[in-house]
C-alpha atoms as a PDB file:
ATOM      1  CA  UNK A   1     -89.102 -20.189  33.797  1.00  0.00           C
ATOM      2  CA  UNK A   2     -89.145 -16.736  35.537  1.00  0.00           C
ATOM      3  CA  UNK A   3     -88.406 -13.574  33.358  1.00  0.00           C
ATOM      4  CA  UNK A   4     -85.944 -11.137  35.672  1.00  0.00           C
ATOM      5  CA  UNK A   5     -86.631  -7.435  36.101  1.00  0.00           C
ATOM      6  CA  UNK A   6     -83.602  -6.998  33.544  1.00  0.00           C
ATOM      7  CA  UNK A   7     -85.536  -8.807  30.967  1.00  0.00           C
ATOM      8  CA  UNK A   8     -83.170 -11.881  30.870  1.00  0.00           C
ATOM      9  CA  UNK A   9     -84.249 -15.667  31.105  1.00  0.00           C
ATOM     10  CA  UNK A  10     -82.425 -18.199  31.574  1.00  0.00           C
ATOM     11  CA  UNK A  11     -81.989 -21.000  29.212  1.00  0.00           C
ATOM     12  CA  UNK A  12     -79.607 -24.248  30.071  1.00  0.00           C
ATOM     13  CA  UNK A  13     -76.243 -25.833  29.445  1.00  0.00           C
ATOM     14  CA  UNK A  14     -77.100 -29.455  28.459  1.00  0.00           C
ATOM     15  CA  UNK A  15     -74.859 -32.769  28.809  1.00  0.00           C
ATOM     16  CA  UNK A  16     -75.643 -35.945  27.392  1.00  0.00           C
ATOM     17  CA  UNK A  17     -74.206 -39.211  28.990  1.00  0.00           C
ATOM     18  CA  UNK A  18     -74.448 -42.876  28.840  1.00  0.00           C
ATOM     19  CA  UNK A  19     -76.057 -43.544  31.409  1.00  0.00           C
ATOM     20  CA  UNK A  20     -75.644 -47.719  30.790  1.00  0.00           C
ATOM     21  CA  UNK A  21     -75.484 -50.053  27.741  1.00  0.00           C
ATOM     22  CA  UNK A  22     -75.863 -53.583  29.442  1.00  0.00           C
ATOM     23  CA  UNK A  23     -76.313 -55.114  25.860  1.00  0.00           C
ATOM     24  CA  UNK A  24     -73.605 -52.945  24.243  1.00  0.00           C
ATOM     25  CA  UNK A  25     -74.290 -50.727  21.412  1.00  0.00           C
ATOM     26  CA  UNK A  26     -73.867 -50.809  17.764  1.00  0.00           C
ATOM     27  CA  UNK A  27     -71.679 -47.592  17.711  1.00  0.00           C
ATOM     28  CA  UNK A  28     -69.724 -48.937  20.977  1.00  0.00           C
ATOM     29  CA  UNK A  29     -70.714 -45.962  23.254  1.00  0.00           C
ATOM     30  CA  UNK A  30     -70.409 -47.161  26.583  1.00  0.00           C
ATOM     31  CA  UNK A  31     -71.372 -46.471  30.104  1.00  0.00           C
ATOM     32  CA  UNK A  32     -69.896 -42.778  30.712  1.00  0.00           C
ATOM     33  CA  UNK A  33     -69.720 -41.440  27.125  1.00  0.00           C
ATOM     34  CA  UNK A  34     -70.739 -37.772  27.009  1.00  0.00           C
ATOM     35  CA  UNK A  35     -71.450 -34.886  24.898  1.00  0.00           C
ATOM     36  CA  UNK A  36     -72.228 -31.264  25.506  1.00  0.00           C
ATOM     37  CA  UNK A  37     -75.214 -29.814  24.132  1.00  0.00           C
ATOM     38  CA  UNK A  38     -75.095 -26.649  21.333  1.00  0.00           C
ATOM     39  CA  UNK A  39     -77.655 -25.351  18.731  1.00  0.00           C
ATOM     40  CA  UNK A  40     -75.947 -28.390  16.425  1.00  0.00           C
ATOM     41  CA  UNK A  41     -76.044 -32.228  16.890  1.00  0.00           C
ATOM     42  CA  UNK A  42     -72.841 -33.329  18.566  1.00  0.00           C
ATOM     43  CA  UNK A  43     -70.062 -34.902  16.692  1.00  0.00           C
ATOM     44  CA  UNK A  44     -69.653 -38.418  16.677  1.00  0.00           C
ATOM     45  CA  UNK A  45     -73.233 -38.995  18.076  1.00  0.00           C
ATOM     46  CA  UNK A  46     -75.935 -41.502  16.495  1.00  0.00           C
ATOM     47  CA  UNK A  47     -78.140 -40.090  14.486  1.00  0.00           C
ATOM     48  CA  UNK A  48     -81.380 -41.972  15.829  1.00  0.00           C
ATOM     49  CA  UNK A  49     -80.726 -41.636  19.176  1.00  0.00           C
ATOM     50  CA  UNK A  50     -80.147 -38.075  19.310  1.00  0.00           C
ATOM     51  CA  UNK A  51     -83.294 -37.798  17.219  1.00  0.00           C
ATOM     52  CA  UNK A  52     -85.428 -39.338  20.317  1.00  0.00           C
ATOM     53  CA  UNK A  53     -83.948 -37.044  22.764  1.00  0.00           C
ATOM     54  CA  UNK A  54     -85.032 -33.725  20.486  1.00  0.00           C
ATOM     55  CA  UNK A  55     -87.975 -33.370  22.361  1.00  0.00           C
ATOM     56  CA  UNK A  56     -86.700 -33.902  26.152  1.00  0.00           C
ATOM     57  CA  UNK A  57     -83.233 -31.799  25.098  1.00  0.00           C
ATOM     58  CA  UNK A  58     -85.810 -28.802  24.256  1.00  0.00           C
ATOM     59  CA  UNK A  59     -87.317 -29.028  26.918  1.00  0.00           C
ATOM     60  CA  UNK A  60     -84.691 -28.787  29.939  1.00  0.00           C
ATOM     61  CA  UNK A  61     -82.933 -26.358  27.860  1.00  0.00           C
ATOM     62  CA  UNK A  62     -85.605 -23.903  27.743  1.00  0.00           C
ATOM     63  CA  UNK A  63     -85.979 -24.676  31.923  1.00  0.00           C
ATOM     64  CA  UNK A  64     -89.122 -27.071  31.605  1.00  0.00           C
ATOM     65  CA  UNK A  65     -89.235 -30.014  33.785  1.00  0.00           C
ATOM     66  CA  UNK A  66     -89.985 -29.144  36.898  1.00  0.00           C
ATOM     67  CA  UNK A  67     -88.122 -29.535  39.935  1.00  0.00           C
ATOM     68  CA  UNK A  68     -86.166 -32.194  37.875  1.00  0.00           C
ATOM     69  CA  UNK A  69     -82.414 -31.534  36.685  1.00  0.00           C
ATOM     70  CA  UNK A  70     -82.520 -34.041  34.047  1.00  0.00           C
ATOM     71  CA  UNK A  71     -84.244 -37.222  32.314  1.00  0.00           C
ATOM     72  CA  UNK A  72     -83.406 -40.824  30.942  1.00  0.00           C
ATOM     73  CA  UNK A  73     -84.138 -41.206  27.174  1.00  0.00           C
ATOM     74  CA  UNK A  74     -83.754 -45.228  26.129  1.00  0.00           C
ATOM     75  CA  UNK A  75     -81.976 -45.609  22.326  1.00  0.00           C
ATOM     76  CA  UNK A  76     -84.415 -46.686  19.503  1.00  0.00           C
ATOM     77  CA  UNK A  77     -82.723 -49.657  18.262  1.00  0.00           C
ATOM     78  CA  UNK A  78     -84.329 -52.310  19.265  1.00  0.00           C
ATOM     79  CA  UNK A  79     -81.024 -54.719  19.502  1.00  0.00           C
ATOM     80  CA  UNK A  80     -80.021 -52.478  22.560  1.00  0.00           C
ATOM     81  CA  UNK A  81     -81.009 -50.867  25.600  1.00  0.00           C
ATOM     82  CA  UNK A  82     -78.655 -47.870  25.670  1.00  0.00           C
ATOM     83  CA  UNK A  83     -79.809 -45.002  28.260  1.00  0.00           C
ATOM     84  CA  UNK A  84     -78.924 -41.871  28.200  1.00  0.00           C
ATOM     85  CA  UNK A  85     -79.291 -39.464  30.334  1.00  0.00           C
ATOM     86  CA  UNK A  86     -79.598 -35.511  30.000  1.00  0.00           C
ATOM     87  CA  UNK A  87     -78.352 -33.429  32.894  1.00  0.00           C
ATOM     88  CA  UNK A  88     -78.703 -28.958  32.998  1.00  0.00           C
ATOM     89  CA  UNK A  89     -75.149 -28.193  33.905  1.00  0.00           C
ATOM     90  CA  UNK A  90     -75.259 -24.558  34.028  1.00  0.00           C
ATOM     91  CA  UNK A  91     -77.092 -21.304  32.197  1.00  0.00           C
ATOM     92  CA  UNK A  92     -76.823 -19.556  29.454  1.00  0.00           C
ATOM     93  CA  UNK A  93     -78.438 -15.611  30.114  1.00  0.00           C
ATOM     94  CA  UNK A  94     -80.669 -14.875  27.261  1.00  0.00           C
ATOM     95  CA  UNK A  95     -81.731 -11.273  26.187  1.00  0.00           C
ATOM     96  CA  UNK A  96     -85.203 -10.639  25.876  1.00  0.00           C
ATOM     97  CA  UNK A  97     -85.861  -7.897  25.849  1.00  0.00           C
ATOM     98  CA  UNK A  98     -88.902  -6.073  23.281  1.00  0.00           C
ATOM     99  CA  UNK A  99     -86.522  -3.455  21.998  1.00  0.00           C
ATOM    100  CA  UNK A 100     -84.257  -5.903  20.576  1.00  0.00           C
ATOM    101  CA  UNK A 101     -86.810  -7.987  18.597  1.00  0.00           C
ATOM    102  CA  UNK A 102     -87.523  -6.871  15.062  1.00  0.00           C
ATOM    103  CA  UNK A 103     -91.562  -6.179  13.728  1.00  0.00           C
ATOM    104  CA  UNK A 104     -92.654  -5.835  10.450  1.00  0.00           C
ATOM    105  CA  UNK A 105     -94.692  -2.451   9.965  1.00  0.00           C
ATOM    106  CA  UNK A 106     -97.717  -2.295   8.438  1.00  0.00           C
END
C-alpha cells in the first residue's frame, strides 16, 4: 500500500458473503448472505465466525494481499462447512498526514 504525494492511503470497503453452506448452518445463513464491513462487528452475524475472519478482514482492509481482491475463510463449527468469502468493494481515503498526529513532549 502506496502513500500518495498528498499524504493519503488508501484503506478498503469490505463485504462479507456466503460464499456456500452445503451442510446448512446453525444460524441458517445461506449461500448469498452478506454484510458490509465497519470498525464494529455486523449485526446479526455469528460471533465465532466473524472471530476467524479478524485476521484476513485486517488485512484486505488495510490493502494487504497482494494482487488478490479477496479470500475464503471456512466457519469454525465443526457440524458445518460454511465459506465465506471477503471481497474489497471500494476505498475509503485516509489522512495521514504527520501534522495531524498528536506527540507527547518531553
Amino acid at each position: 500500500m502506496a502513500d500518495n504525494k498528498k499524504g493519503e492511503s488508501k484503506r478498503f470497503k469490505l463485504k462479507i458473503t456466503v460464499y456456500s453452506a452445503p451442510k446448512g448452518c446453525s444460524l441458517g445463513f445461506k449461500e448469498g448472505d452478506s454484510w458490509l464491513i465497519t470498525n464494529r462487528t455486523p449485526g446479526g452475524m455469528c460471533l465465532s465466525a466473524y472471530a476467524s475472519m479478524v485476521p484476513q478482514i485486517r488485512t484486505l482492509r488495510m490493502g494487504g494481499g497482494g494482487n488478490r481482491d479477496y479470500c475464503r475463510v471456512c466457519c469454525p463449527d465443526p457440524r458445518y462447512c460454511v465459506v465465506y468469502e471477503i471481497k474489497k468493494i471500494g476505498t475509503i481515503p485516509v489522512e495521514t498526514s504527520l501534522k495531524n498526529k498528536k506527540t507527547a513532549s518531553g
